[in-house]
Every structure is written in structure tokens, then in C-alpha cells.
Protein backbone atom coordinates (compact mmCIF):
# COMPACT_ATOMS: atom_id res chain seq x y z
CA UNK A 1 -49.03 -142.10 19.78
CA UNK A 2 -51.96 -144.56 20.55
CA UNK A 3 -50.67 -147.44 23.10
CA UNK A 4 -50.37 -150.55 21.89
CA UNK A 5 -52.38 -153.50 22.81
CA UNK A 6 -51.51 -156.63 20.65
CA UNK A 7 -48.11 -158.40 20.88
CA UNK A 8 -46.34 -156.49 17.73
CA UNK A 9 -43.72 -154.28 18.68
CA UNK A 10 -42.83 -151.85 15.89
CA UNK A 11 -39.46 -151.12 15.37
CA UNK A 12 -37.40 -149.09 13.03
CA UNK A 13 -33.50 -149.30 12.45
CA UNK A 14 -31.58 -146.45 10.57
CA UNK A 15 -28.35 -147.96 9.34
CA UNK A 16 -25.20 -146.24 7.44
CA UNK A 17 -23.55 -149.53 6.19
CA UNK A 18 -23.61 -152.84 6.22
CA UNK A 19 -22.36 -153.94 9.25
CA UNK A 20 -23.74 -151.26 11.42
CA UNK A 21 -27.35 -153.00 9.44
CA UNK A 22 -26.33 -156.03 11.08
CA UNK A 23 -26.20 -155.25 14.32
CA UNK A 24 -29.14 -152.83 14.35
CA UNK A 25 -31.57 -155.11 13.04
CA UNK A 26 -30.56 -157.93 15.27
CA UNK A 27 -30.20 -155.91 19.04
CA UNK A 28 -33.78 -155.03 17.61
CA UNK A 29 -34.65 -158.54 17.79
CA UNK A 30 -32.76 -159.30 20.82
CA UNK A 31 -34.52 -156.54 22.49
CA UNK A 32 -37.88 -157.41 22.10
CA UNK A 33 -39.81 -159.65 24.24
CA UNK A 34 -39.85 -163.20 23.65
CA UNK A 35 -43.75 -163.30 23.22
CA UNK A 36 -43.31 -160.36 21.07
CA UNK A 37 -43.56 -159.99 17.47
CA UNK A 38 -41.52 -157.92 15.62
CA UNK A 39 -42.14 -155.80 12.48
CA UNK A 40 -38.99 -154.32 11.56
CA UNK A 41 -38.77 -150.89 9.00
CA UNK A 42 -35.32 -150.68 7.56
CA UNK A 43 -34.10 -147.49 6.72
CA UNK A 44 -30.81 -147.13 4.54
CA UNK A 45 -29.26 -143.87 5.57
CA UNK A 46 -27.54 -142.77 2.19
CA UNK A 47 -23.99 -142.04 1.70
CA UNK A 48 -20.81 -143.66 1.08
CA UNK A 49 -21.00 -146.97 2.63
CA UNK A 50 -24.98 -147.30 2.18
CA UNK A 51 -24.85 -151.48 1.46
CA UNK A 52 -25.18 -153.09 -1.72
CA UNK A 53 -28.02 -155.69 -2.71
CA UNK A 54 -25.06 -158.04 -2.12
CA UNK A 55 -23.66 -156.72 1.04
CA UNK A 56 -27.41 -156.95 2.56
CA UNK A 57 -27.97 -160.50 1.37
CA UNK A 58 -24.02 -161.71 3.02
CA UNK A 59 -25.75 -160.41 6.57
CA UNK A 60 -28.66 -162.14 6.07
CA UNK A 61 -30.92 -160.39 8.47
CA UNK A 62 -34.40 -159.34 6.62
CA UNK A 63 -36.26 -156.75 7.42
CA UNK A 64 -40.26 -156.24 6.68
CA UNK A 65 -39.35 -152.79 4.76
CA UNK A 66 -36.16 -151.59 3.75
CA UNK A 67 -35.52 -148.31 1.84
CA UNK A 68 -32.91 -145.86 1.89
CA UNK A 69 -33.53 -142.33 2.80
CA UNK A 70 -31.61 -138.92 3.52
CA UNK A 71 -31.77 -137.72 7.18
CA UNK A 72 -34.46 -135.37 6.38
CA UNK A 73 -36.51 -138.60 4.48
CA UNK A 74 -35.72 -140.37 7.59
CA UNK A 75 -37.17 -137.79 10.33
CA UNK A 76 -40.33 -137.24 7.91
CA UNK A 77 -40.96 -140.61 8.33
CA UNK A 78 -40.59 -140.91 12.00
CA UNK A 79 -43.01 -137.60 12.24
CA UNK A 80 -45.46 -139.84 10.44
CA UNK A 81 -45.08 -143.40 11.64
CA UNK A 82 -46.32 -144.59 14.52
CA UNK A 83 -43.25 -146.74 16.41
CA UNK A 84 -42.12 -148.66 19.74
CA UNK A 85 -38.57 -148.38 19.09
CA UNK A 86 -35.99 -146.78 17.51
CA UNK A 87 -32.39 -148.04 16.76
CA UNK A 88 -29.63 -145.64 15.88
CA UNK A 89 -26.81 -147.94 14.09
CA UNK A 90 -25.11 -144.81 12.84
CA UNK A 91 -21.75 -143.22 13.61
CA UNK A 92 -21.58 -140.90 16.74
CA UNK A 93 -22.58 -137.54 14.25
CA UNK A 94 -24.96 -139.28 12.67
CA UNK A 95 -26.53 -140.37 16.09
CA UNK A 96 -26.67 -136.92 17.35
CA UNK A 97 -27.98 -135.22 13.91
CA UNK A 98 -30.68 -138.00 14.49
CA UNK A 99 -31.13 -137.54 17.96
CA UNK A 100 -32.10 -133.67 17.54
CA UNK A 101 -34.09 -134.50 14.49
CA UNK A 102 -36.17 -136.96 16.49
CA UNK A 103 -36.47 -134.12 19.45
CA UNK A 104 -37.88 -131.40 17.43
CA UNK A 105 -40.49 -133.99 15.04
CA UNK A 106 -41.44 -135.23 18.16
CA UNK A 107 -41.93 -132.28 20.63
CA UNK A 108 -45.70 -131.91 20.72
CA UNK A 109 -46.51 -135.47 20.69
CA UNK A 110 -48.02 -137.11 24.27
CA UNK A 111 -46.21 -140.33 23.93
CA UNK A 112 -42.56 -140.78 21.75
CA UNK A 113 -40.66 -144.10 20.94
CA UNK A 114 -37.82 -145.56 22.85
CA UNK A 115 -34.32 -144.71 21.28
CA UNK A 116 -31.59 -146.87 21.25
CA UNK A 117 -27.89 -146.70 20.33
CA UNK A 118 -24.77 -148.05 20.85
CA UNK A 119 -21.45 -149.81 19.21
CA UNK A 120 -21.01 -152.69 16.27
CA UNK A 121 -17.95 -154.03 17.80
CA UNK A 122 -14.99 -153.55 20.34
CA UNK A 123 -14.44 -149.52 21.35
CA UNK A 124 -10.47 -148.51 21.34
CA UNK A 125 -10.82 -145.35 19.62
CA UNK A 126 -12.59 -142.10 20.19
CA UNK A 127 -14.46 -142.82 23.44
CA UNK A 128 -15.03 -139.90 24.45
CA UNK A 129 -16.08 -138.30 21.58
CA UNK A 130 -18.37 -141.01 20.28
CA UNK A 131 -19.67 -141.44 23.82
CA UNK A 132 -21.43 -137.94 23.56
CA UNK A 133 -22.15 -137.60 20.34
CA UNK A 134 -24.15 -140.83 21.21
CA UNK A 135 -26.08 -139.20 24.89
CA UNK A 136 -29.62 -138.14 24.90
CA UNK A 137 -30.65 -141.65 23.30
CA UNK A 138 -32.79 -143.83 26.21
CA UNK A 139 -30.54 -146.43 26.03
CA UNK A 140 -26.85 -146.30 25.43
CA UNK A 141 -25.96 -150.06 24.98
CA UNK A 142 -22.47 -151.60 25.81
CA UNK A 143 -21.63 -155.35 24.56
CA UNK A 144 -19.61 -155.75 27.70
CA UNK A 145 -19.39 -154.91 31.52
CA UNK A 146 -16.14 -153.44 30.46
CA UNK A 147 -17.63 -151.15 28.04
CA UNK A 148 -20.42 -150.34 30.53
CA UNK A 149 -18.02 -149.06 33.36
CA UNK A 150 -15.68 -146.54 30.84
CA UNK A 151 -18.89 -145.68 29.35
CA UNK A 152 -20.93 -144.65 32.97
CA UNK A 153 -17.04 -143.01 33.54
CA UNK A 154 -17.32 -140.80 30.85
CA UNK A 155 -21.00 -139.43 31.23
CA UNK A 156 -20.41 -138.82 34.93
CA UNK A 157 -17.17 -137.39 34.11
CA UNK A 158 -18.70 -134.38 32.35
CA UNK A 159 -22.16 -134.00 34.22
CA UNK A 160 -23.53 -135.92 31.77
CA UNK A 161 -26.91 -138.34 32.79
CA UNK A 162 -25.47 -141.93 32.89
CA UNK A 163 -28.65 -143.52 33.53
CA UNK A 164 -29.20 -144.67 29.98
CA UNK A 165 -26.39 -147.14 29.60
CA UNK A 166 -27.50 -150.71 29.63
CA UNK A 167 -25.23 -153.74 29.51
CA UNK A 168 -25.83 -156.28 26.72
CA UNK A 169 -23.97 -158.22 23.99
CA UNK A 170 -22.91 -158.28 20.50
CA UNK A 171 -26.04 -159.46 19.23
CA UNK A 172 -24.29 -161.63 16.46
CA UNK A 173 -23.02 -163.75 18.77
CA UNK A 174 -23.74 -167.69 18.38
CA UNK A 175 -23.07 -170.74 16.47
CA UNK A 176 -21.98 -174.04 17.74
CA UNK A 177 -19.23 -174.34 20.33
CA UNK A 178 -15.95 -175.75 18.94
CA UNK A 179 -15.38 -178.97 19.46
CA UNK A 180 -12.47 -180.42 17.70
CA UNK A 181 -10.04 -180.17 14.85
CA UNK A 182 -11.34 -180.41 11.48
CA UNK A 183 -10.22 -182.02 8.07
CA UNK A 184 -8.49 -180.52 7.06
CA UNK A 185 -7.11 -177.96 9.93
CA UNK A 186 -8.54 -174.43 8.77
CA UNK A 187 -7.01 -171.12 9.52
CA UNK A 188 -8.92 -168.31 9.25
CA UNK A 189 -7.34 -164.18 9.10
CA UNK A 190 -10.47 -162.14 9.50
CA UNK A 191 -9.60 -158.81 7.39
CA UNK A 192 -10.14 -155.44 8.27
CA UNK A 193 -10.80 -152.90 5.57
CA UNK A 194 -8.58 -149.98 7.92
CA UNK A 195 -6.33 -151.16 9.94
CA UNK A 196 -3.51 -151.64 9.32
CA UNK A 197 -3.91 -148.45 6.73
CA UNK A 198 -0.96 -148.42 4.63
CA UNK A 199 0.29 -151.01 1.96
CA UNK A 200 3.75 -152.10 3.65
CA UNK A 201 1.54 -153.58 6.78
CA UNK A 202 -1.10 -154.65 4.38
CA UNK A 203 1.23 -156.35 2.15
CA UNK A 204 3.36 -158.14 5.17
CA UNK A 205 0.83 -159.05 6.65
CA UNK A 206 -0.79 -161.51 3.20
CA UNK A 207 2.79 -162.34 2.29
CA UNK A 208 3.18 -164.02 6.25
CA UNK A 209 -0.19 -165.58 5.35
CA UNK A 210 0.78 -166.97 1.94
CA UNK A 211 3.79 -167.97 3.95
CA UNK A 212 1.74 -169.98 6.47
CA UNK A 213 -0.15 -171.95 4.12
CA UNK A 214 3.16 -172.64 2.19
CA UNK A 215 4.93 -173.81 5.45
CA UNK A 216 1.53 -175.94 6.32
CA UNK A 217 0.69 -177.24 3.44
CA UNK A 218 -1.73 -180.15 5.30
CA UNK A 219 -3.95 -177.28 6.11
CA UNK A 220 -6.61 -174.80 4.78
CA UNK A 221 -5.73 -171.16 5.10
CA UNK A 222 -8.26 -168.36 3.93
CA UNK A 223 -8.33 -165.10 3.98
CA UNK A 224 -12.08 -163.61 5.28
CA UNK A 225 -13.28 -160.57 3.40
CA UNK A 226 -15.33 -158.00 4.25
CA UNK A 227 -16.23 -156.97 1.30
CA UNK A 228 -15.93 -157.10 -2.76
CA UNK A 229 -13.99 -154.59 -4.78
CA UNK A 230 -16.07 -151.05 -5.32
CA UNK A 231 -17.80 -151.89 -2.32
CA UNK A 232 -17.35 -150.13 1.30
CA UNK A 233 -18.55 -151.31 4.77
CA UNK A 234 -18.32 -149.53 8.38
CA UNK A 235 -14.82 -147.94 7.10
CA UNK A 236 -12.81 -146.79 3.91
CA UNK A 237 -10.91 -149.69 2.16
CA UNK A 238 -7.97 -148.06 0.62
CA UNK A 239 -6.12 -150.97 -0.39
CA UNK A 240 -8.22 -153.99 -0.85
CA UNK A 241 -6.66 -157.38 -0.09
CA UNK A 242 -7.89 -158.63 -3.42
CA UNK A 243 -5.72 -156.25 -4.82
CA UNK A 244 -2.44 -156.79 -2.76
CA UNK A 245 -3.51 -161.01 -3.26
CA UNK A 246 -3.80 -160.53 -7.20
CA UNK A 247 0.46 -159.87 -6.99
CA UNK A 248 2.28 -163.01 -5.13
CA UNK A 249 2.36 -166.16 -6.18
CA UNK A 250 -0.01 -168.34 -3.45
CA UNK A 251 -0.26 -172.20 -2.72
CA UNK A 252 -3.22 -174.12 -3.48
CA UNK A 253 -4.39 -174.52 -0.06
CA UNK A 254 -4.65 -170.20 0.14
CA UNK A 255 -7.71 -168.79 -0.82
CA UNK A 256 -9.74 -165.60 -0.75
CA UNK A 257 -13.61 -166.01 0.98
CA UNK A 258 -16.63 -164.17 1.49
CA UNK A 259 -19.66 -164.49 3.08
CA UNK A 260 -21.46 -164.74 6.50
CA UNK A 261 -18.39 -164.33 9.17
CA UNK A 262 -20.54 -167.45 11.08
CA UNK A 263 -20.51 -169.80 8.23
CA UNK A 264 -16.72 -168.92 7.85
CA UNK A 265 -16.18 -169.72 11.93
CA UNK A 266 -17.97 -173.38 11.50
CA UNK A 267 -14.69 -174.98 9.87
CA UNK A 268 -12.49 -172.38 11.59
CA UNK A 269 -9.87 -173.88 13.90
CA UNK A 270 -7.58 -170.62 14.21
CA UNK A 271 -9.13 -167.15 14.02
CA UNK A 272 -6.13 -164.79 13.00
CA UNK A 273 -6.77 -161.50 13.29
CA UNK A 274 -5.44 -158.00 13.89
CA UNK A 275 -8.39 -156.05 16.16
CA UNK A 276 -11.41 -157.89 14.61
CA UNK A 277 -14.45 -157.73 16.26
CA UNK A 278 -14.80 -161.37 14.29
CA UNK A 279 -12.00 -161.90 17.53
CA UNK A 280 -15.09 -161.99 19.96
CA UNK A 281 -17.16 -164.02 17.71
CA UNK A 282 -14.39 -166.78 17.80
CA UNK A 283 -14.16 -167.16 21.67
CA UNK A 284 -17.58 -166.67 22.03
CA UNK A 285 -17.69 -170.30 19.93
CA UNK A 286 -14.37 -171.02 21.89
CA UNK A 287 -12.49 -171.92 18.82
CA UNK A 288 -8.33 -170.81 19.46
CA UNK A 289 -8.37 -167.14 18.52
CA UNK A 290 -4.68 -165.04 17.65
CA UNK A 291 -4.54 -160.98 18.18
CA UNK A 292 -1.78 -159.95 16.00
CA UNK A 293 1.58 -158.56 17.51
CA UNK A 294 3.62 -158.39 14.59
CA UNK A 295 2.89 -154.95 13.46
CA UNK A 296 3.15 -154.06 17.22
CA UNK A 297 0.43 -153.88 20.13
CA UNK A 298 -0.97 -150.29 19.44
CA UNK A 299 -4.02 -147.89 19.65
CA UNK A 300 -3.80 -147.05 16.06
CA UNK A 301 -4.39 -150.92 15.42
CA UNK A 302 -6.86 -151.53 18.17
CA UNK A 303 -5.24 -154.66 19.31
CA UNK A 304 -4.43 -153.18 22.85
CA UNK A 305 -8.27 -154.10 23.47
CA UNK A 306 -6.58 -157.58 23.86
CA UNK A 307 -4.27 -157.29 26.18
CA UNK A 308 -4.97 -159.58 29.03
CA UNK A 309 -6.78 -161.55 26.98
CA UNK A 310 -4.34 -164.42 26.49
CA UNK A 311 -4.87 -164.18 23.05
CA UNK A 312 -1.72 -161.64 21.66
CA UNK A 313 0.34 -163.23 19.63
CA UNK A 314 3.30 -163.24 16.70
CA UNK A 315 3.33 -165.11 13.56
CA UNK A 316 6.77 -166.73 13.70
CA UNK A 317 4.51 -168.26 16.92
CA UNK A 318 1.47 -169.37 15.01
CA UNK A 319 3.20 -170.87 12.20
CA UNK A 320 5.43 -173.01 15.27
CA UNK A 321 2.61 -174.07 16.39
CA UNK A 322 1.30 -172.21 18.79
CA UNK A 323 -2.40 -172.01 20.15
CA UNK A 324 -3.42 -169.07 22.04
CA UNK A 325 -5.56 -169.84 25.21
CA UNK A 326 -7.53 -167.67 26.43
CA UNK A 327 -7.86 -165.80 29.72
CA UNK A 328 -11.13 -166.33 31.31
CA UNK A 329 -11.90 -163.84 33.69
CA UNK A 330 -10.77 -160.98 30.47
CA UNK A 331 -13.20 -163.16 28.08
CA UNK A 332 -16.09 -162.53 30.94
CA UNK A 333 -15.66 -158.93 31.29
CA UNK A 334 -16.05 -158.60 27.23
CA UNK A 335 -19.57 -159.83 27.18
CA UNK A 336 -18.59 -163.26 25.13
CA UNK A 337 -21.33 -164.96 27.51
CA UNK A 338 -24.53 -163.90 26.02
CA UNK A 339 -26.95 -166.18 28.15
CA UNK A 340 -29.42 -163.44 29.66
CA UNK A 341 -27.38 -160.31 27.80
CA UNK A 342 -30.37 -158.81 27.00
CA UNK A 343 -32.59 -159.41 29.97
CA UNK A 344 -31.71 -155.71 31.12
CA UNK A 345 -32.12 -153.97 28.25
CA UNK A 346 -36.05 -155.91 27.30
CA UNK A 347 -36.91 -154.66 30.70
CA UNK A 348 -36.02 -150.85 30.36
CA UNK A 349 -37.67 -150.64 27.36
CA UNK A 350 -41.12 -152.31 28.42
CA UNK A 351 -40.78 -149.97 31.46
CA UNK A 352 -40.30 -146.85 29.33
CA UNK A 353 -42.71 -147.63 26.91
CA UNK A 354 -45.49 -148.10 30.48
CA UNK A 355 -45.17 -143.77 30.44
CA UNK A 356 -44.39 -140.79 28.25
CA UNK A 357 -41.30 -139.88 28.05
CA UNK A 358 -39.55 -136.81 28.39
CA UNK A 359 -38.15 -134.99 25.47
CA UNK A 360 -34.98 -136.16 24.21
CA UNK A 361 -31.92 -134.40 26.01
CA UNK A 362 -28.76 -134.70 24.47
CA UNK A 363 -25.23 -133.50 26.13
CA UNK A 364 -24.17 -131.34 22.95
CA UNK A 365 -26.87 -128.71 22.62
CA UNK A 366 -26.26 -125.03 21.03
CA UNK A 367 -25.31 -123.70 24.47
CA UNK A 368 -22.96 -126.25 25.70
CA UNK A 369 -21.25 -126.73 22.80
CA UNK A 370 -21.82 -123.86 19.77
CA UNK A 371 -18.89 -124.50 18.23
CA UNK A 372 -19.05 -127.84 17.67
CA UNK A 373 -22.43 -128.97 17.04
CA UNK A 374 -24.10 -126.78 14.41
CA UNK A 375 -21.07 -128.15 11.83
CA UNK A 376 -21.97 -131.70 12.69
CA UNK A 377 -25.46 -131.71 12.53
CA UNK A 378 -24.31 -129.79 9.16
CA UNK A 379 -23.06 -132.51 7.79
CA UNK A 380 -26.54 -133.96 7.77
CA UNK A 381 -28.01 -130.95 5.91
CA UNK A 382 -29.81 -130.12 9.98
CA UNK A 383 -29.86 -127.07 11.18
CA UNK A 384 -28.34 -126.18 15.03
CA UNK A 385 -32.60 -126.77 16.08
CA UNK A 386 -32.94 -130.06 14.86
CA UNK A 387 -34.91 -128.98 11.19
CA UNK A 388 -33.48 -129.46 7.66
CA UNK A 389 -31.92 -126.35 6.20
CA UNK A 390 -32.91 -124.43 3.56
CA UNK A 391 -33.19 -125.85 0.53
CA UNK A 392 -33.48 -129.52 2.21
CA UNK A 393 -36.74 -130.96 1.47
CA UNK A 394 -38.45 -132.81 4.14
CA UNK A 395 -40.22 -135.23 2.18
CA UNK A 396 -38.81 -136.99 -0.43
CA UNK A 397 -40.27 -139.56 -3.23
CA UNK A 398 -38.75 -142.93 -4.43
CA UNK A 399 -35.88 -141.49 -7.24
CA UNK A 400 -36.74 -142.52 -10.29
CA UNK A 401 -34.93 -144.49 -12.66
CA UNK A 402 -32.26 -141.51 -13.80
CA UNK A 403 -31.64 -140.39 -10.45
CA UNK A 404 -31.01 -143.72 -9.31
CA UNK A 405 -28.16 -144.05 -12.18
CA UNK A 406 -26.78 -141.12 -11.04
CA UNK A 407 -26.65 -141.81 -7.37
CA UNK A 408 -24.96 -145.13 -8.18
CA UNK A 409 -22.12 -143.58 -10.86
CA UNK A 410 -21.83 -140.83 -8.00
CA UNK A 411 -21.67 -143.33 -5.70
CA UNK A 412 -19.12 -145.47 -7.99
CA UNK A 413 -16.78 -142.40 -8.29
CA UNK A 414 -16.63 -141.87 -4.68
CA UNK A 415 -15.16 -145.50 -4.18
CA UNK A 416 -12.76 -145.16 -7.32
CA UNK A 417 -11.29 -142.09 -5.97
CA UNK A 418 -10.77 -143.68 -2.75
CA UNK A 419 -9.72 -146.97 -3.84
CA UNK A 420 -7.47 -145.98 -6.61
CA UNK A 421 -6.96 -142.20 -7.57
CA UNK A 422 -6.23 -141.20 -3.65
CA UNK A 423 -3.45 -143.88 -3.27
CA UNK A 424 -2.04 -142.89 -6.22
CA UNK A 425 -1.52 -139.03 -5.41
CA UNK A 426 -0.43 -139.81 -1.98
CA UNK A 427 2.47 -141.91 -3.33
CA UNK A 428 2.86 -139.03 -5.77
CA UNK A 429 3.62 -136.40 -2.52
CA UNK A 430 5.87 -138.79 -0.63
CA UNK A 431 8.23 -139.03 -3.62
């Protein structure tokens, strides 16, 4: 790869839904240097939660291409394009299947791209596991000094190379501060489309919304969506909201909204929330933000992130009254300040990109772990060395028009059996 000499950095940004778009295509922003151009390729990795038209127009961040690919579409390309960086915005197996794609496309070239990696939001599940499915990338980013301690913990903890973790920020971070109560006094609950999972915690947890606005009825009280019905984001919806709101009977001063989480947080003046990541995005703007207890303060729910935080608490508390304040030295360690979050990061990667790098090393390889990798670079049609298996083409053209329609009535199937026939036969078997 020729080395640059004008002030365009070329990036690309594989994505696998909407949010995980989101937050690639900004840290690739963030990440370049401030006299730097950017020409951003999107690519769209295909699959269940590959974003709508609509979802991709709610996040609002363009790109100067945008198609979606397979993983073997995807590595073609990178074989043939000539790029600075490369951001991973995929789940852990989708970042390793990529990361020993990328190793064996790139293996006789002189000079490779930078890849990056990392998290959408707050980690309380899976570290481990997601941690090295995620090594061999250059950088490993954190959004927090919190993150970037349990993450060094882990790589050292299994002889892994911790050198790649760099500290940053959510890169969606911003807005104007709060500065005051608005007319009238909004409360915000910023859904999640898995947790809670089942309909009981679902459903008591609207009906104490609904029961909010009823008990307030001077204020606004919405309920945030992530997404529309049919459509899926970062994780399965089961058991949409819209659905569960459709059945009770709700106040005028309830209603359902969409659209840009920002835009929501500009008349917010309580975030409500289970383990939202839209949590950070409120005290980043330092508008009073509520973690949940009701349901109980749990791993399975993610709100244990928050403890320490000042922020944990019930409903029979909100609805009194109360406004959470926040702890400051826990809001410092979560990487809420973003002033110079990326100065790090924008540094490592100009210094990389000075010298050829090695080849990409990742943790899992066929030796150190053979029974464990080959089925999940599988599941992205790669064999255990990196190259699509038989009967996977490399290359692929644009579908036309009829494979299109059937992608998207495959696709539609997928979320109907998931949304409706799935909840219906696992009623069926606890009966």
C-alpha cells in the first residue's frame, strides 16, 4: 500500500446493526486528525439486524459509500482497496472471523491498515469472552478508564499482548449541558430491546410508567424507542414495547417516541432507565439520570454497572419525587468527560501508520484454541485459515432486484418468528 501524502485519511467501518453503525462511523471521525479529512466506506455486514433505510437515517451519521456485503464481500474488498483504517463495529465472533480474514488478504502486502475495535456501550456481560474474541486488532478501545483497567486485566491474565488497548470515549457523547427544568417537566425511560427479557418485567415496568404520568399529570412522560416493529438493532426484541403499550389504557401526557436519542435528551429532565447506555449520555449532559432497582440490581439486567454511581434507584422513589445525584468520582472513571478522549488513540494510529506493521496476531488461533475457533469463524462461512469455504464466493455483485426481495421476505421471516411465533411456543411449553 502506497503512503499517503495529502490530508485524506481513508477509512472503512464494517457494521452489523444500527447502533454498532453509529458508533463505528463516529470513533472513525473522532479518531482522525483534526486537519484530516475523512472519506468514510460503509460496509453493511448482512444478517439479522443489518439496519433499515430508516434505522440509518434515525443515526444520522453519513457515510461517502455504504453497501452491505457478506464477510467474504467484505475481505474481497479490503484485498482490493487501498485504506488507513479499519473499524470493526461487530460482535466479538464477528471481530475475530474479520480479524483472520484481514490476516490472510493481507499477508504479502509491505504496508496493512490500522485495525480498530472495541464496545458500543457499557460492558457487564461476557468480558472475557468478548475481550478475546476482540485481540489481535491494533487498537482495542475502552470508553472509560474503568473499562481500560479490566480490559489490560484480562489480556495479561491469559498471556495475552495488552498493548493495544487505548482509552477513549463513547463517541456519541455531546449536546448541551442541562441547565434547568423545562415546560413542561419531561421524563424520559430509555428502552432496551433485551433486558428485561420476559413480558411480566416488560409489562411492570410500562404499567409503573403509565402510572407515573397518571400520578404527574403536569408533566411529559415518553417512552424512547429503539426501534419500530419488524425492525432489530444491536439485540433481539422479543416483546416490543409498542406491543405491550397497544394494551393499557394511558394518559394524554404518555407517549411513545423515536428518533435520535440526543434530540430526545434536549427536553429531557429525568433519564429513566434500566442499564441504558442512553444512562451515560444523560450525565454526560448532566441532566438527573435514574438506574432502575425495581426489578432488582443484577448482572442479567446490567444495572450493577451503576452501582456507586449515585444514580440506583426505585420507582415508588421517582414518582415521590426523588432526583438522583450523581457520584462524581464513579461518573469520572466511566469516561463521561470526553474533552481530549481521543487524543491517545489519534496518536497511536498516526504512529502506526509512520511503519509497516506486523501481521495481525490474534489470541484464538487453531493451536490455542481448536475447539473453539474453527465453529466461530464458521459462522461466517471462514475457514479455521482465515479463507471462505467451499462453495463461498469471494466476490460478489450488487443482487439484483429478485434477490433483493428475497433477502428482505427472508429477512422479514426471521423477525416474525422472533417477534411473534417464538413467544408464542415458549408460552405453549411452560403450560
Amino acid at each position: 500500500m502506497p503512503a499517503r501524502t495529502t490530508n485524506t485519511r481513508r477509512v472503512a467501518v464494517l457494521a452489523d446493526s444500527d447502533t454498532r453503525w453509529k458508533w463505528g462511523a463516529l470513533t472513525a471521525r473522532r479518531i482522525a486528525p483534526e486537519d484530516t479529512d475523512v472519506r468514510l466506506d460503509g460496509y453493511l455486514l448482512r444478517g439479522r439486524a443489518t439496519p433499515t433505510p430508516r434505522q440509518l437515517q434515525e443515526v444520522g451519521v453519513p457515510a461517502d459509500s455504504l453497501r452491505e456485503v457478506t464477510t467474504a464481500e467484505f475481505l474481497d474488498a479490503m484485498a482490493r482497496q487501498p485504506y488507513d483504517v479499519v473499524v470493526l463495529a461487530l460482535v466479538g465472533g464477528g471481530v475475530q472471523a474479520a480479524l483472520h480474514g484481514l490476516k490472510r488478504v493481507w499477508e504479502d502486502r509491505e504496508r496493512r491498515p490500522v485495525v480498530v475495535t472495541g464496545y458500543v456501550g457499557v460492558v457487564y456481560e461476557k468480558l472475557a469472552d468478548g475481550l478475546l474474541l476482540r485481540h489481535g486488532a491494533d487498537l482495542v478501545l475502552a470508553n472509560s478508564r474503568q473499562d481500560a483497567e479490566r480490559f489490560r486485566a484480562v489480556y495479561e491474565g491469559v498471556g495475552a499482548d495488552a498493548s493495544a488497548v487505548t482509552e477513549v470515549a463513547l463517541p456519541f457523547l455531546g449536546g448541551e449541558p442541562y441547565t434547568g427544568e423545562h415546560d413542561p417537566y419531561t421524563v424520559v425511560f430509555a428502552a432496551q430491546p433485551s433486558v428485561p427479557e420476559n413480558r411480566r418485567d416488560r409489562t411492570y415496568l410500562l404499567e409503573r410508567l403509565v402510572r407515573h404520568a397518571r400520578l404527574h399529570p403536569e408533566r411529559e412522560v415518553l417512552l424512547k424507542l429503539r426501534s419500530r416493529p419488524g425492525e432489530h438493532t444491536t439485540h433481539i426484541e422479543e416483546l416490543p414495547y409498542q406491543k405491550l403499550a397497544g394494551k393499557l389504557s394511558a394518559p394524554d401526557n404518555f407517549q411513545l417516541v423515536y428518533g435520535h436519542m440526543g434530540e430526545v435528551l434536549d427536553r429531557a429532565d429525568l433519564l429513566v432507565t434500566v442499564s441504558s447506555t442512553a444512562a451515560l449520555e444523560s450525565l454526560h449532559r448532566r441532566i438527573p439520570t435514574a438506574v432502575l432497582t425495581d426489578l432488582g440490581v443484577r448482572e442479567a439486567l446490567g444495572n450493577h454497572h451503576f452501582v456507586g454511581s449515585g444514580c440506583l434507584a426505585s420507582w415508588d422513589q421517582l414518582d415521590a419525587g426523588h432526583r438522583p445525584e450523581p457520584d462524581e468520582e464513579w461518573v469520572a472513571r466511566q469516561g463521561v468527560a470526553t474533552d481530549g478522549a481521543f487524543d491517545a488513540a489519534r496518536e497511536r494510529i498516526a504512529g502506526l501508520l509512520a511503519r509497516p506493521l506486523p501481521p495481525l496476531t490474534p489470541y484464538y488461533t487453531p493451536a490455542t484454541a481448536p475447539g473453539y475457533l474453527p465453529a466461530v469463524l464458521a459462522r461466517h462461512h471462514l475457514a479455521p485459515d482465515g479463507s471462505p469455504l467451499p462453495g463461498v464466493p469471494a466476490t460478489g455483485r450488487a443482487p439484483g432486484p429478485v434477490r433483493q426481495i428475497v433477502r428482505r421476505a427472508a429477512r422479514g421471516a426471521y423477525r416474525h418468528g422472533v417477534q411473534r411465533v417464538a413467544p408464542v411456543i415458549r408460552r405453549m411449553g411452560e403450560l
